[in-house]
C-alpha atoms as a PDB file:
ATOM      1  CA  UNK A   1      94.782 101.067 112.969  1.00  0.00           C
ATOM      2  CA  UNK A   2      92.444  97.888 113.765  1.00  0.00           C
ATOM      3  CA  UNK A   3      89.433 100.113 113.348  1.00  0.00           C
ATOM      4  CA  UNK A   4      90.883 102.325 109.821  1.00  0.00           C
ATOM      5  CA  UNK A   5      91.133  98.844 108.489  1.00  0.00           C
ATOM      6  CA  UNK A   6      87.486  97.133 109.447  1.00  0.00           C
ATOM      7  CA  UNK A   7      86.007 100.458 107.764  1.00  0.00           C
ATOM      8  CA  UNK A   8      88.138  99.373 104.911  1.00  0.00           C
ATOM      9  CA  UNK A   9      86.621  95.978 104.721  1.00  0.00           C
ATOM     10  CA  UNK A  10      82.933  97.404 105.455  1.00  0.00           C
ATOM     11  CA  UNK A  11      83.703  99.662 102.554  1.00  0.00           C
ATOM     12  CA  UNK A  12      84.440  97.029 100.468  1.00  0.00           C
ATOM     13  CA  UNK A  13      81.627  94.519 101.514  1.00  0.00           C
ATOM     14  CA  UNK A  14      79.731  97.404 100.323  1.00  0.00           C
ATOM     15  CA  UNK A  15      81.441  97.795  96.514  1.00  0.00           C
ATOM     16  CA  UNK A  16      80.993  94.121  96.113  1.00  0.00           C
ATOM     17  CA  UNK A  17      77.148  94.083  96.611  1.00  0.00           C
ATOM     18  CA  UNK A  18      76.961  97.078  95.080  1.00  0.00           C
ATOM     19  CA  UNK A  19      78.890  96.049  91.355  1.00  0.00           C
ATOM     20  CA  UNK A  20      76.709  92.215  91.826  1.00  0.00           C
ATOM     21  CA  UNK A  21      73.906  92.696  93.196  1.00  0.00           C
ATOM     22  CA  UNK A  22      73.324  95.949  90.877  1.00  0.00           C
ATOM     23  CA  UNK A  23      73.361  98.417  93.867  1.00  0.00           C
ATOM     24  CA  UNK A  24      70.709  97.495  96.096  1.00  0.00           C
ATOM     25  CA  UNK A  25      70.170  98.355  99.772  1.00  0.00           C
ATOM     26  CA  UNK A  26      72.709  96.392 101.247  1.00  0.00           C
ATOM     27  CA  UNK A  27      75.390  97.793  99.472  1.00  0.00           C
ATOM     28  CA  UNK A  28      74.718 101.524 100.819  1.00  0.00           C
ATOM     29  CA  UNK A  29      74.393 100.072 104.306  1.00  0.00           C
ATOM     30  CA  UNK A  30      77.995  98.885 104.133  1.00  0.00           C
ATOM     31  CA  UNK A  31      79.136 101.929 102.637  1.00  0.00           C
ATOM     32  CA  UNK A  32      77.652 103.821 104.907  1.00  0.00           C
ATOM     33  CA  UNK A  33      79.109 101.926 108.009  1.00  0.00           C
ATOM     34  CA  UNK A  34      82.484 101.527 106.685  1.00  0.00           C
ATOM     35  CA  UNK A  35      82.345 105.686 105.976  1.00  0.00           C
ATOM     36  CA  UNK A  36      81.327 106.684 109.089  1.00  0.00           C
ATOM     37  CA  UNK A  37      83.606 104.366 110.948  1.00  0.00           C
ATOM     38  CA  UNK A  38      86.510 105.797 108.746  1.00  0.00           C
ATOM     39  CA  UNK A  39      85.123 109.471 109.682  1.00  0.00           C
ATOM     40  CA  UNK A  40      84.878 108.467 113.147  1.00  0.00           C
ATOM     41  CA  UNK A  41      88.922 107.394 113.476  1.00  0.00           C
ATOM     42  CA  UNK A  42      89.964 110.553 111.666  1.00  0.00           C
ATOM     43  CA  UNK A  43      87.562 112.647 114.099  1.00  0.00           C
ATOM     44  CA  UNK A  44      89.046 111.188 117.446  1.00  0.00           C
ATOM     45  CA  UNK A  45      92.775 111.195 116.155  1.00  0.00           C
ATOM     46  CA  UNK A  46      92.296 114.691 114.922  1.00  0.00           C
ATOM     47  CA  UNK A  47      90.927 115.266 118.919  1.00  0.00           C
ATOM     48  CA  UNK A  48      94.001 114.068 120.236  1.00  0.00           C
ATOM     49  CA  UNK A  49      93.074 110.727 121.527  1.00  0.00           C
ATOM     50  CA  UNK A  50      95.936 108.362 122.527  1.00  0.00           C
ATOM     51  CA  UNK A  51      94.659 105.138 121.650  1.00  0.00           C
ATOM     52  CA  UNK A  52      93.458 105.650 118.078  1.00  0.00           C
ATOM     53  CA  UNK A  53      96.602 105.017 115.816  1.00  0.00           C
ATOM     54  CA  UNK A  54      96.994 105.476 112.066  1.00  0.00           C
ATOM     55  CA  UNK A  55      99.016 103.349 109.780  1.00  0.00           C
ATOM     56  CA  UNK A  56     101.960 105.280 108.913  1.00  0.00           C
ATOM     57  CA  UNK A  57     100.948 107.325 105.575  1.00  0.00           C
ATOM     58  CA  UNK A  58     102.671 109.677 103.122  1.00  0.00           C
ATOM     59  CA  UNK A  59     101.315 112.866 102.122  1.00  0.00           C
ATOM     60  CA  UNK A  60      99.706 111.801  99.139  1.00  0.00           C
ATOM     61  CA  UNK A  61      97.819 108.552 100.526  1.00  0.00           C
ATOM     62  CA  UNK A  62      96.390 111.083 103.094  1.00  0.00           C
ATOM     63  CA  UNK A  63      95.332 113.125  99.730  1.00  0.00           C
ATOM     64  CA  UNK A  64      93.787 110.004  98.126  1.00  0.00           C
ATOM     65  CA  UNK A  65      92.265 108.579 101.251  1.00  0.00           C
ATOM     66  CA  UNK A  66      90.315 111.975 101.532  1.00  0.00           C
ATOM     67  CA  UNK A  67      89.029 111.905  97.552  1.00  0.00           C
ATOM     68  CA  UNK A  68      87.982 108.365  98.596  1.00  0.00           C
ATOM     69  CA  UNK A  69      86.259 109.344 101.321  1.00  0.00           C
ATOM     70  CA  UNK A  70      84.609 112.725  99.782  1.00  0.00           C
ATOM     71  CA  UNK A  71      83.545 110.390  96.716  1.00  0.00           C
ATOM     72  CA  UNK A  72      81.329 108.325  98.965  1.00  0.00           C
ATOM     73  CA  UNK A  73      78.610 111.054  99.604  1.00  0.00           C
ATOM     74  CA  UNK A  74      78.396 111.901  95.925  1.00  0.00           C
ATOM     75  CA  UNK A  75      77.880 108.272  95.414  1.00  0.00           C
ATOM     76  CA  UNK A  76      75.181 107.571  97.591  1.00  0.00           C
ATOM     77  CA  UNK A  77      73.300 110.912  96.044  1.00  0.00           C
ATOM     78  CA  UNK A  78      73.525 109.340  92.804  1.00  0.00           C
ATOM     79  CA  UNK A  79      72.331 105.938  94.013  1.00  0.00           C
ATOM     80  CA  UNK A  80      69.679 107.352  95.180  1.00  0.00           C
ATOM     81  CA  UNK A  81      68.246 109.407  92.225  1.00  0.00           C
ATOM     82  CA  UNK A  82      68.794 106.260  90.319  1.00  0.00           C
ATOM     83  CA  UNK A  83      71.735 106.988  88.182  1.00  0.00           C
ATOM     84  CA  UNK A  84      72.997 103.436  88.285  1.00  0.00           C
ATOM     85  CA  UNK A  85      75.874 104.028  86.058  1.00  0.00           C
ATOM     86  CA  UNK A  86      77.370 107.072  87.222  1.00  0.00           C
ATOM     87  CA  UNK A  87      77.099 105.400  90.755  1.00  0.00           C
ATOM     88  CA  UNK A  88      79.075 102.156  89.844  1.00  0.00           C
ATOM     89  CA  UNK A  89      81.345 104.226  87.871  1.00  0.00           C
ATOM     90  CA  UNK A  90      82.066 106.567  91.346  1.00  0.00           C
ATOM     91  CA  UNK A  91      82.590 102.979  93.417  1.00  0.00           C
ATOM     92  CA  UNK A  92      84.895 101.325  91.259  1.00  0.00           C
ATOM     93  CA  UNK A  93      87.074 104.838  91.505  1.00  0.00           C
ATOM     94  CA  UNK A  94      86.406 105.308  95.554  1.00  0.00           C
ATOM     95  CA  UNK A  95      87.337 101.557  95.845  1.00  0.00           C
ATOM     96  CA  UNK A  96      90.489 101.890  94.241  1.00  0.00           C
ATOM     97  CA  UNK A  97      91.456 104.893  95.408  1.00  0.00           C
ATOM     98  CA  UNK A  98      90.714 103.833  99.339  1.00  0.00           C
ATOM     99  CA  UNK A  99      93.005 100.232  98.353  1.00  0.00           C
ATOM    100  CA  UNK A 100      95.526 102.973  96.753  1.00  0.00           C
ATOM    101  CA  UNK A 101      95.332 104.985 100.244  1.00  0.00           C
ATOM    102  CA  UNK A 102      96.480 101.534 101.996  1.00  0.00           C
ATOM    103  CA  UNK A 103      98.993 100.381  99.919  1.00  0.00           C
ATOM    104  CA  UNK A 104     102.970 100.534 101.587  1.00  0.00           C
ATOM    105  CA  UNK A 105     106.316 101.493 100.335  1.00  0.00           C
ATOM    106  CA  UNK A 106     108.247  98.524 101.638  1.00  0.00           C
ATOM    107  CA  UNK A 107     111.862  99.640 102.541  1.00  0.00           C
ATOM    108  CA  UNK A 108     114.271  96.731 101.551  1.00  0.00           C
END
């Protein structure tokens, strides 16, 4: 759970400098580290290791966590080609949808 959520704050060091500093090489580093750490948990979990624990999540904020998480490779490739626009437009959407993925139904 410790590690789902510093991927989630790498992730989102990386939308920051990526929507103010208008997408420059930082931004995809942070992305990039706060991807493959997310990648990484969902890799050893699906392995069957004991230690790696996931935040209890419904069915659908498994669904959204995944479009989040597919969005960021599509991003990158249209970083890279230069298509500023499309590419901030793809990081507001994976940044929302990753802060959807996290949000909890509180049981009163």
């Amino acid at each position: 759970m410790f590690w789902s959520y510093c991927a989630y704050i790498l992730f989102m060091i990386g939308v920051a400098l990526g929507l103010t500093r208008h997408a420059a090489e930082p931004a995809l580093w942070f992305l990039s580290m706060g991807w493959v750490l997310q990648m990484t948990v969902i890799l050893l979990r699906a392995l069957g290791a004991k230690r790696v624990r996931f935040p209890e999540r419904a069915a659908w904020q498994k669904a959204v966590l995944g479009l989040a998480l597919a969005a960021v490779p599509v991003l990158v490739f249209y970083r890279l080609k230069a298509e500023l626009k499309l590419f901030s437009l793809l990081l507001i959407a994976a940044g929302l949808l990753w802060t959807l993925s996290l949000l909890r139904k509180r049981v009163s």
